[in-house]
N, C-alpha and C. Protein backbone atom coordinates (compact mmCIF):
# COMPACT_ATOMS: atom_id res chain seq x y z
N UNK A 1 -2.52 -25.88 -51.77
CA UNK A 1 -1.41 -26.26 -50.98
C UNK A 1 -1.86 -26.84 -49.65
N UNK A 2 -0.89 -26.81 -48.77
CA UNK A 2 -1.14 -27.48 -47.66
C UNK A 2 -2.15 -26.62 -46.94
N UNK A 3 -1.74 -25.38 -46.43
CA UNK A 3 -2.31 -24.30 -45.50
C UNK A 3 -4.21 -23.95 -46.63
N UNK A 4 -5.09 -23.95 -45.69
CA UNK A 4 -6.27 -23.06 -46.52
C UNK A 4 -6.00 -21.62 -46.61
N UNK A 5 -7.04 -21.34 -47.42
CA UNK A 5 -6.82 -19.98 -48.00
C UNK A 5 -7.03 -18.81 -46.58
N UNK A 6 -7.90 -19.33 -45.97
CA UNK A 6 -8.54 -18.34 -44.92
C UNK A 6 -7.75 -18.61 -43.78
N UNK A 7 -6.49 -19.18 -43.84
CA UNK A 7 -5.37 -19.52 -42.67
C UNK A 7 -4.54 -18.55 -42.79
N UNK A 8 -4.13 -18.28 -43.89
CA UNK A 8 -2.95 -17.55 -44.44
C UNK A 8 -3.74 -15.96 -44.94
N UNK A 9 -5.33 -15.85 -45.06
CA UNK A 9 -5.50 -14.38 -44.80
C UNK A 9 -5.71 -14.38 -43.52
N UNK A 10 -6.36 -14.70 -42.46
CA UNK A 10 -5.74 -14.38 -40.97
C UNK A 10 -4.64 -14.23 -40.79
N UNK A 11 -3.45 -15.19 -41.05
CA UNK A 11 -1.99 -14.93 -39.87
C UNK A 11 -1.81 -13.35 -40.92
N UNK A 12 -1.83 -13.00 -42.59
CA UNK A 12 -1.88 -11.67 -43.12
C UNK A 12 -2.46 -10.64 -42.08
N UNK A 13 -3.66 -10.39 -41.92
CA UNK A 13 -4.27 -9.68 -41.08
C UNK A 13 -3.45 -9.37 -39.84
N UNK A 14 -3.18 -10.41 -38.57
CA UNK A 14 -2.92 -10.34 -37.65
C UNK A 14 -1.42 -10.02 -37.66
N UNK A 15 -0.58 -10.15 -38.93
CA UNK A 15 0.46 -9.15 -39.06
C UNK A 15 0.49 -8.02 -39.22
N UNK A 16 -0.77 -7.52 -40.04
CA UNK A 16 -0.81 -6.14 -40.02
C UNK A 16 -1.05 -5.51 -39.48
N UNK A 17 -1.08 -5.50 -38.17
CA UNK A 17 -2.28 -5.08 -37.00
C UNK A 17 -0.66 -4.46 -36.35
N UNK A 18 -0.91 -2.86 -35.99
CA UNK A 18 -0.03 -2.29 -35.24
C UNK A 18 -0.16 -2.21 -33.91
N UNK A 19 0.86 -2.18 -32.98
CA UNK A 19 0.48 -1.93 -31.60
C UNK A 19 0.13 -0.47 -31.42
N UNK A 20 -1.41 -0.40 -30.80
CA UNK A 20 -1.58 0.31 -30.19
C UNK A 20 -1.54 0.99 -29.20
N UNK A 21 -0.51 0.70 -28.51
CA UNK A 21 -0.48 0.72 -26.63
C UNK A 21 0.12 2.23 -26.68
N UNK A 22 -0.58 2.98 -25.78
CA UNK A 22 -0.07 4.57 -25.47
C UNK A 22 0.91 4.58 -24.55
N UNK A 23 1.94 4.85 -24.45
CA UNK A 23 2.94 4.28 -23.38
C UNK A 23 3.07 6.12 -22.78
N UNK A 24 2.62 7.22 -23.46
CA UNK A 24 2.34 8.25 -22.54
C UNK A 24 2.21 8.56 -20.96
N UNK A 25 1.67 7.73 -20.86
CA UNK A 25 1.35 7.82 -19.12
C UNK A 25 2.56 7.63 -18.07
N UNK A 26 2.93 6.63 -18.98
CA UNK A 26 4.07 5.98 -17.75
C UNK A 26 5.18 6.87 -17.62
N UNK A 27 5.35 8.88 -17.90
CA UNK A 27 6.26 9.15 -17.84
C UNK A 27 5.99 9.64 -15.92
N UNK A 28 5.16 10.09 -15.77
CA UNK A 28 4.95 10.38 -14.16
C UNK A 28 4.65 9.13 -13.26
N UNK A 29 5.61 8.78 -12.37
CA UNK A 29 5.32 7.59 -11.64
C UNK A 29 4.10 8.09 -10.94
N UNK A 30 3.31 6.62 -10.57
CA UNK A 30 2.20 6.86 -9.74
C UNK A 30 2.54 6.86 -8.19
N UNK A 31 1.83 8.15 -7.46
CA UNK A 31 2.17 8.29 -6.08
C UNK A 31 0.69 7.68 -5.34
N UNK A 32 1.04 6.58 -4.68
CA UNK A 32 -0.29 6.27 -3.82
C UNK A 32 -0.92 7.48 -2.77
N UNK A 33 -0.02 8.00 -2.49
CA UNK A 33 -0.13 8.91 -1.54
C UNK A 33 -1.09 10.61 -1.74
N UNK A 34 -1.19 10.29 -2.47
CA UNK A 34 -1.08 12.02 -3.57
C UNK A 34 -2.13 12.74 -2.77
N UNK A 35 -3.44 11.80 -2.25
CA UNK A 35 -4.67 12.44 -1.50
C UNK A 35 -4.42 12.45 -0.24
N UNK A 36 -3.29 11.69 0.32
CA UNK A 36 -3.06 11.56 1.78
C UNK A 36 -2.46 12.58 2.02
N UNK A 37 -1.16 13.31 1.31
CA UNK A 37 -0.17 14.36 1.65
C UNK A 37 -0.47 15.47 1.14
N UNK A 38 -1.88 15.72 1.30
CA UNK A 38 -2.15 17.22 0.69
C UNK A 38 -1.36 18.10 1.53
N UNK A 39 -1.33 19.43 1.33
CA UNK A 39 -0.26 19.98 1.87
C UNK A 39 -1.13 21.21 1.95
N UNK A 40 -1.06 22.28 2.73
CA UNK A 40 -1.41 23.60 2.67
C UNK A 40 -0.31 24.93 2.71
N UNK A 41 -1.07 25.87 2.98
CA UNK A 41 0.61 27.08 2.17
C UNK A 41 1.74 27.30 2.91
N UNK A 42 1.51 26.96 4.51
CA UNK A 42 2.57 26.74 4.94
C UNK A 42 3.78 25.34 4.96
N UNK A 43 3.47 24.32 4.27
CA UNK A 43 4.00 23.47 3.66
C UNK A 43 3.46 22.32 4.91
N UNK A 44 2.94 22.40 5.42
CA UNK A 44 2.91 21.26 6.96
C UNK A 44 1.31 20.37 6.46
N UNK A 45 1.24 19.55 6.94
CA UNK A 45 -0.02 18.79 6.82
C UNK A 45 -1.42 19.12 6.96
N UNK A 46 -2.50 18.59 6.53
CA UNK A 46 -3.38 20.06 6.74
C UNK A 46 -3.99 19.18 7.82
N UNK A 47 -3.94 17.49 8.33
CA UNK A 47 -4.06 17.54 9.58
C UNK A 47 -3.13 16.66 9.97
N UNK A 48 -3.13 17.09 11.56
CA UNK A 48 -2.10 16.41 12.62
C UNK A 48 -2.44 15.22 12.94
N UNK A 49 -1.07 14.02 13.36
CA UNK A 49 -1.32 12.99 13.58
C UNK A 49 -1.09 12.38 14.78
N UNK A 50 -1.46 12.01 15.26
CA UNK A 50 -1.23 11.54 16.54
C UNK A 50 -0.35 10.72 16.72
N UNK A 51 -0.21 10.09 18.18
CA UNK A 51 0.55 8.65 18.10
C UNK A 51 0.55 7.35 17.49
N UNK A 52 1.35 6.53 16.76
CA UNK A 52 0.88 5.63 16.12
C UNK A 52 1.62 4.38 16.62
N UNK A 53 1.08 3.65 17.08
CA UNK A 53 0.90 2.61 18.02
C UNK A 53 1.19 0.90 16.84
N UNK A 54 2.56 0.87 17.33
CA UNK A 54 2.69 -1.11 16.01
C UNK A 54 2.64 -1.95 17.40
N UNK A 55 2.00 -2.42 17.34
CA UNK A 55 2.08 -3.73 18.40
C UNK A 55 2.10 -5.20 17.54
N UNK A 56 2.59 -6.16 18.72
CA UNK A 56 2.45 -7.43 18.16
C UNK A 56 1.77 -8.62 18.84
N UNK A 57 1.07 -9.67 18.71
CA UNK A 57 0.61 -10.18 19.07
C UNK A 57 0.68 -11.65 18.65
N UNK A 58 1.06 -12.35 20.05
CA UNK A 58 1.62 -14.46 19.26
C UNK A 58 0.47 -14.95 19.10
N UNK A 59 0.25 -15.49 18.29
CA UNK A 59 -0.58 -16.36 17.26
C UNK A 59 -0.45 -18.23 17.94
N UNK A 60 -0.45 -18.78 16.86
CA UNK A 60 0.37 -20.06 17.81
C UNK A 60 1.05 -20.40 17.04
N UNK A 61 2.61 -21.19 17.78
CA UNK A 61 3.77 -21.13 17.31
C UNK A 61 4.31 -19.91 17.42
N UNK A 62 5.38 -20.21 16.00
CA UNK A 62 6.05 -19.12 15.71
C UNK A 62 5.34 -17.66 15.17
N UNK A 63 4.14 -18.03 14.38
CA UNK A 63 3.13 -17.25 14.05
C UNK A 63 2.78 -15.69 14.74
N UNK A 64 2.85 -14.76 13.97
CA UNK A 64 2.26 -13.77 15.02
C UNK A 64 1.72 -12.65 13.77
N UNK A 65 1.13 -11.67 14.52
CA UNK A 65 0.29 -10.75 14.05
C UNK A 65 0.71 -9.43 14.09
N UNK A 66 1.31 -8.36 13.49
CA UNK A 66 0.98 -6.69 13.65
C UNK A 66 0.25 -5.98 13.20
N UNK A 67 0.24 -5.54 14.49
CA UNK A 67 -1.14 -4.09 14.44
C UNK A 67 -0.93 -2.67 14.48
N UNK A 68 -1.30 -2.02 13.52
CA UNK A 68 -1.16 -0.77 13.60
C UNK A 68 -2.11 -0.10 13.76
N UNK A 69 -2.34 0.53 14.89
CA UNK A 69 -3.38 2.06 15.45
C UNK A 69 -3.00 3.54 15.74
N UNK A 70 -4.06 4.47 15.53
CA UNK A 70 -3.58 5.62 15.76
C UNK A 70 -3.20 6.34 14.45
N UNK A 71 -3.29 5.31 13.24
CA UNK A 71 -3.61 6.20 12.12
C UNK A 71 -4.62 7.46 12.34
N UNK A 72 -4.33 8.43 11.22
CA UNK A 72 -5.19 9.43 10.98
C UNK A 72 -6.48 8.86 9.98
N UNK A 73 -7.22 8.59 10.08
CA UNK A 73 -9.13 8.21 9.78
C UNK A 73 -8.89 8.81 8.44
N UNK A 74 -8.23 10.05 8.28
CA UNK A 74 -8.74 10.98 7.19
C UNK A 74 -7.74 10.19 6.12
N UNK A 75 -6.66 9.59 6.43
CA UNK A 75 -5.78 8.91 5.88
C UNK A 75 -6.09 7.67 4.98
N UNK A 76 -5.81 7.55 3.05
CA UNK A 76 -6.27 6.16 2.94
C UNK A 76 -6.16 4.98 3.03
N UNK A 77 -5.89 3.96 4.45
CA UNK A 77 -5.91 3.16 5.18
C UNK A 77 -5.20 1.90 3.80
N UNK A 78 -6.35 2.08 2.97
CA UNK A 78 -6.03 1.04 1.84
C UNK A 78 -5.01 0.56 0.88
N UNK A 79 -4.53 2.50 0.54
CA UNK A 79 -3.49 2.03 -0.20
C UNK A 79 -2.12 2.33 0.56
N UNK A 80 -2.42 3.06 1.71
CA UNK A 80 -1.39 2.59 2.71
C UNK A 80 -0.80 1.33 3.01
N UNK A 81 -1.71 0.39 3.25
CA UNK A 81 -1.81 -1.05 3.16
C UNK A 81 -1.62 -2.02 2.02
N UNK A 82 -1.98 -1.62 0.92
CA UNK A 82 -1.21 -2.09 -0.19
C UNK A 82 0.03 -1.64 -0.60
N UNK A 83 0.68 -0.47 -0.57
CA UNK A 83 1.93 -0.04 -0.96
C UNK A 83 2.76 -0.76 0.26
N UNK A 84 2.36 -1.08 1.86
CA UNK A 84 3.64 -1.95 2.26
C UNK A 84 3.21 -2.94 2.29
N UNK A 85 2.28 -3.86 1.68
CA UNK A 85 2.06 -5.36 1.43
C UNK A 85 2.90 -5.36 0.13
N UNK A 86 2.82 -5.08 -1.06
CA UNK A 86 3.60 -4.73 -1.54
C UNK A 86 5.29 -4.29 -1.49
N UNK A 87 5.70 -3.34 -0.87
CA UNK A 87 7.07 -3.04 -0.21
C UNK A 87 7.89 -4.32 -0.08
N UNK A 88 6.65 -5.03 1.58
CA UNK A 88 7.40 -5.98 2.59
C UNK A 88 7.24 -7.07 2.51
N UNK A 89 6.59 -7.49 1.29
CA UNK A 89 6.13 -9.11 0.71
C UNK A 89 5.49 -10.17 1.73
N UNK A 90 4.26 -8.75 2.64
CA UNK A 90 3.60 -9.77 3.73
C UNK A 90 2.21 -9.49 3.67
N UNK A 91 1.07 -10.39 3.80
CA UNK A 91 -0.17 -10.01 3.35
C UNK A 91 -0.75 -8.90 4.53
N UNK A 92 -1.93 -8.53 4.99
CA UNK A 92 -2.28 -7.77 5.62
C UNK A 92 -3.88 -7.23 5.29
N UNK A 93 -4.68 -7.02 6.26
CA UNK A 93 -5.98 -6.42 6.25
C UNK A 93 -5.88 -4.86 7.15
N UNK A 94 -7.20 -4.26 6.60
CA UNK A 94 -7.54 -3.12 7.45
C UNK A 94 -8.97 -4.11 7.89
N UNK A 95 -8.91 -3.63 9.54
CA UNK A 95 -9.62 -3.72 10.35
C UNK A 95 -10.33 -2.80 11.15
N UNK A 96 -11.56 -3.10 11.49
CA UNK A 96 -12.47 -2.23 12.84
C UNK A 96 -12.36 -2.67 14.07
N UNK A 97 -12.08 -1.67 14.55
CA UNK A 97 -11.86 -1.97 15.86
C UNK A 97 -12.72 -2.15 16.73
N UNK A 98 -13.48 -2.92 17.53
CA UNK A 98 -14.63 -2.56 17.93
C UNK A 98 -14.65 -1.94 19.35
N UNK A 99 -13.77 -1.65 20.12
CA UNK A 99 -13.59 -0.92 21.41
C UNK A 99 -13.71 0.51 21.35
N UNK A 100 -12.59 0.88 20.37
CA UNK A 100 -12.74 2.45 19.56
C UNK A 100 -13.31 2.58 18.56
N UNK A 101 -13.85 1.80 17.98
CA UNK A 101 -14.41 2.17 16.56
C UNK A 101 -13.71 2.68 15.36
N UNK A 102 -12.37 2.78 15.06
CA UNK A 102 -11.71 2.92 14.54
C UNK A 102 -11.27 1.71 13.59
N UNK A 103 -10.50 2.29 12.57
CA UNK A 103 -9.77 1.47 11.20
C UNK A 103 -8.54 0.57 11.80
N UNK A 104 -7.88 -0.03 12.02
CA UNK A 104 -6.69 -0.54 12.18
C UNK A 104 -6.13 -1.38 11.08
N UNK A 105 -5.03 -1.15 11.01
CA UNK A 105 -3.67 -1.97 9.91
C UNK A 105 -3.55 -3.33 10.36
N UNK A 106 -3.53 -4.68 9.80
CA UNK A 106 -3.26 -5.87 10.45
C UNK A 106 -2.04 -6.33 9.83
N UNK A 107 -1.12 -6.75 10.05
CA UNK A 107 -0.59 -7.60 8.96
C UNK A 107 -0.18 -8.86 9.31
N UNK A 108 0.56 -10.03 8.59
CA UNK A 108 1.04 -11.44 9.12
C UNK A 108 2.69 -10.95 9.11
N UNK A 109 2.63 -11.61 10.38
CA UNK A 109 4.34 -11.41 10.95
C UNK A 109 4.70 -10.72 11.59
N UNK A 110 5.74 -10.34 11.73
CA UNK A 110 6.88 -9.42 12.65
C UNK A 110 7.15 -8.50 11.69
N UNK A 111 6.13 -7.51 11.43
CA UNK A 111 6.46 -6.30 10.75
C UNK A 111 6.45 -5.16 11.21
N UNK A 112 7.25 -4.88 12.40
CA UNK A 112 6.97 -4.16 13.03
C UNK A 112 8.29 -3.06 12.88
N UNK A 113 9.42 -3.21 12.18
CA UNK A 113 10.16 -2.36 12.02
C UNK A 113 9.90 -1.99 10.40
N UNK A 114 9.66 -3.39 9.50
CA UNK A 114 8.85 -2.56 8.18
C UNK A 114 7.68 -1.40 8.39
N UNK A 115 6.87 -1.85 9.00
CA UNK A 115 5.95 -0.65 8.91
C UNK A 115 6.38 0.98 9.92
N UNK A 116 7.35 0.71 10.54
CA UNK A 116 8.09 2.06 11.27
C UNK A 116 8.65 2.62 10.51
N UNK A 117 9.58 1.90 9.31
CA UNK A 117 10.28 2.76 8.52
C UNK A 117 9.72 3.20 7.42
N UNK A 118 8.66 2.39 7.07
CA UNK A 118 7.60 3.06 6.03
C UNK A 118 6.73 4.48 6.20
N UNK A 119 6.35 4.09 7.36
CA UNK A 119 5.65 5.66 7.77
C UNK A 119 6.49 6.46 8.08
N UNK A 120 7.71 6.09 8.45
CA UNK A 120 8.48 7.64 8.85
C UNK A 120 8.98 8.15 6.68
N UNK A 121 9.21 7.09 6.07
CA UNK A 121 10.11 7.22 5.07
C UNK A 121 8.70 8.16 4.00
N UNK A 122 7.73 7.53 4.15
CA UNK A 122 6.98 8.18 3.43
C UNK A 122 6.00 9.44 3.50
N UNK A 123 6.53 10.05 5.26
CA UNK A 123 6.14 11.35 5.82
C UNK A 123 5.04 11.29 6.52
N UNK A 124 4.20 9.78 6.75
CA UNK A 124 2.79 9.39 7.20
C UNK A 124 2.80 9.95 9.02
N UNK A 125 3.85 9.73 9.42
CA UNK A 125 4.18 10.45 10.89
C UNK A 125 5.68 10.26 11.16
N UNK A 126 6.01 11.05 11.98
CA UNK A 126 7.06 11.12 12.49
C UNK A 126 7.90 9.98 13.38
N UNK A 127 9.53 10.35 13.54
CA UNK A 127 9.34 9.08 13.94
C UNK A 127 9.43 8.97 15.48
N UNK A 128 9.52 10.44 16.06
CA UNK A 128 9.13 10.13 17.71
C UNK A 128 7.48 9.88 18.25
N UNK A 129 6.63 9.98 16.96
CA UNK A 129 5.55 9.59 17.19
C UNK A 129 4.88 8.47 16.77
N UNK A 130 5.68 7.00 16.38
CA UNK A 130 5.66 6.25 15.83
C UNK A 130 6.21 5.13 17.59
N UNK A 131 5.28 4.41 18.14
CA UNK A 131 5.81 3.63 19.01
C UNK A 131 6.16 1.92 19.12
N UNK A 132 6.88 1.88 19.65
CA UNK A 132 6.84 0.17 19.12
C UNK A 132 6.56 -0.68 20.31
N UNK A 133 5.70 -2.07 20.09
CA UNK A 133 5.47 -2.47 21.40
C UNK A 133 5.61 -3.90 20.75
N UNK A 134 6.12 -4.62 22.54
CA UNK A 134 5.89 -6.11 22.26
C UNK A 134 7.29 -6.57 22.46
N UNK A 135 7.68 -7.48 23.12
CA UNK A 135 8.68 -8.38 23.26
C UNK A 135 9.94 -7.21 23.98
């Protein structure tokens, strides 16, 4: 016929082929957080956070920059930073600081009330210890 023989035992084969995909996992959502919010027996953080400092900074133009400092070090900076790049549909780096030596949050734009309500919403600090600067 038209089709070869070894056309029509492949597309055979590749019908018979079951999906294997374990869809098990996906019943517990994944928490980015899970190593950040350890907790100890009195239910409170097992460390304290300080002030956390969003500033902003003009770029040129309309362009500008936020910065977040005063994270907790022990905190993972990374997927902190991906869960609200993610969230707030704005890119962003972690940075060193070289004055303090410290980690800092960067992101592109005026994200300066996204990332306030993120850390208060997701328990990262509080929100009288959460400050806002700039303009």
């Amino acid at each position: 016929g038209f089709f070869s023989r070894s056309f029509i035992r492949t597309k055979r084969r590749i019908a018979d082929t079951r999906c294997m995909s374990n869809i098990g996992n996906l019943a517990a959502p994944f928490d980015p957080f899970a190593d950040a919010a350890s907790t100890d027996k009195t239910g409170g953080s097992t460390f304290s956070q300080g002030v956390v400092h969003i500033r902003i900074q003009q770029r040129n133009g309309r362009k500008s920059i936020t910065t977040v400092t005063g994270l907790n070090q022990q905190l993972d900076l990374k997927k902190i930073l991906k869960a609200i790049k993610k969230e707030h549909c704005c890119n962003g780096t972690v940075l060193k600081d070289e004055e303090t030596k410290e980690e800092v949050l960067q992101f592109q734009g005026d994200q300066r009330e996204a990332v306030r309500s993120f850390l208060v919403k997701e328990e990262i600090a509080d929100k009288e210890t959460v400050k806002l600067h700039g303009f």
